[in-house]
Protein backbone atom coordinates (compact mmCIF):
# COMPACT_ATOMS: atom_id res chain seq x y z
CA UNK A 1 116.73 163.90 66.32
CA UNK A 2 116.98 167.32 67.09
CA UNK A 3 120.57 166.46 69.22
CA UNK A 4 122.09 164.60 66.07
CA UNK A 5 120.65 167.89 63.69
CA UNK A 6 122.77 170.11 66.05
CA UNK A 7 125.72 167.76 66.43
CA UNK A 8 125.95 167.65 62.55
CA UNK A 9 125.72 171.31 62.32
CA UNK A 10 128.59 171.55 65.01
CA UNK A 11 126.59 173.82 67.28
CA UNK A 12 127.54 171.49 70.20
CA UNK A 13 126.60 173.37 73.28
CA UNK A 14 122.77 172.79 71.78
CA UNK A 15 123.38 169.62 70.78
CA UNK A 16 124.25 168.45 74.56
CA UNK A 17 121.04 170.48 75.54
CA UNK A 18 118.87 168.47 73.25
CA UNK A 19 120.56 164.91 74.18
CA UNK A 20 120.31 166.25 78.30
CA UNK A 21 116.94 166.98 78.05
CA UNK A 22 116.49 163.51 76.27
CA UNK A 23 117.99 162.16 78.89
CA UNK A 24 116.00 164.07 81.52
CA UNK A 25 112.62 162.40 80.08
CA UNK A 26 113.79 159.25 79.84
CA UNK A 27 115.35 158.58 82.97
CA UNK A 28 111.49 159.74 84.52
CA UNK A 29 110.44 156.26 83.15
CA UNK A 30 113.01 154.15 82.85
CA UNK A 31 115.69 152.49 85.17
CA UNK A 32 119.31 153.94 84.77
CA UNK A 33 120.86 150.79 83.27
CA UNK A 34 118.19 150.97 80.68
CA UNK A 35 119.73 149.92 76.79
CA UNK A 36 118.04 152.57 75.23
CA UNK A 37 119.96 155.07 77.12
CA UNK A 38 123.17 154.04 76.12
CA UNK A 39 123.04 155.76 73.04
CA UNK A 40 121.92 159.37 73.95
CA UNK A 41 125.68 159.19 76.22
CA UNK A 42 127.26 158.09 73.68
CA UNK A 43 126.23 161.17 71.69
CA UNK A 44 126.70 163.27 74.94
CA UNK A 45 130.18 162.07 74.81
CA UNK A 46 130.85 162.65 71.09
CA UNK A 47 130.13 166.09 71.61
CA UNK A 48 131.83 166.64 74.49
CA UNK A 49 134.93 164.77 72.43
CA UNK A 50 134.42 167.44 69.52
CA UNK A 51 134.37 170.70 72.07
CA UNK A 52 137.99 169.13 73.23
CA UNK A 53 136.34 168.35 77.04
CA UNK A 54 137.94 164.92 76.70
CA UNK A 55 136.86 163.94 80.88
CA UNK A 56 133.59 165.05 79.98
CA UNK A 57 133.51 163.14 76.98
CA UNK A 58 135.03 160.32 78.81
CA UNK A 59 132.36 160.10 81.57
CA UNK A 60 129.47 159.73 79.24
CA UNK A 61 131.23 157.45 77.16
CA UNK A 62 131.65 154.97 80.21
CA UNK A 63 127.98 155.52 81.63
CA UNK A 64 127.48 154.03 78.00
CA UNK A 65 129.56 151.82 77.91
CA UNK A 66 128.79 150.10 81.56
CA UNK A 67 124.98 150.19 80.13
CA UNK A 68 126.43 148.38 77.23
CA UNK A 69 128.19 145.28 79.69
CA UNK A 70 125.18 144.99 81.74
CA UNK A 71 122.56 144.63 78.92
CA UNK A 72 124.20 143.02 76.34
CA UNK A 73 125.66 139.45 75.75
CA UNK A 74 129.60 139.64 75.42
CA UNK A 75 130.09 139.80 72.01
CA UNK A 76 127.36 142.23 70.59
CA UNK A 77 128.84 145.16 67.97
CA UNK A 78 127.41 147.65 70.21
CA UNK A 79 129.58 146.28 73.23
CA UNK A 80 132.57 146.31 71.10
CA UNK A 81 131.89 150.03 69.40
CA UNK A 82 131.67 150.93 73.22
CA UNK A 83 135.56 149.41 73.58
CA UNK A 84 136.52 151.27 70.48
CA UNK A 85 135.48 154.85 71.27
């Protein structure tokens, strides 16, 4: 919530703390291929997108993405949005 208030806002540098630290607490429960997880790098890799850091952005948006073909059946929306960004 607090990732997607500062991503709105365009303060992105605190917008990729919130999302990392997310991340952080998640991954201290859950395995790294985990669907709910896909999400938070997607948003990691808006924000990177938005701040111009296009292989940073990149990089999260295939750690979602690769989330995305493990967890989901082939032809979910979420698999395809993954394709799209």
């Amino acid at each position: 919530m607090l990732g997607i208030m500062k991503y709105s806002q365009c303060e992105y540098q605190q917008a990729v703390k919130f999302y990392e630290k997310s991340l952080e607490i998640n991954r201290k429960t859950l395995p790294e291929d985990a669907p709910s997880l896909a999400p938070t790098y997607g948003n990691i890799g808006a924000v990177y997108y938005n701040m111009g850091e296009y292989s940073k952005a990149l990089e999260y948006y295939e750690k979602a993405h690769k989330i995305y073909e493990i967890s989901l059946p082939p032809t979910p929306p979420d698999l395809a949005t993954s394709y799209n960004n």
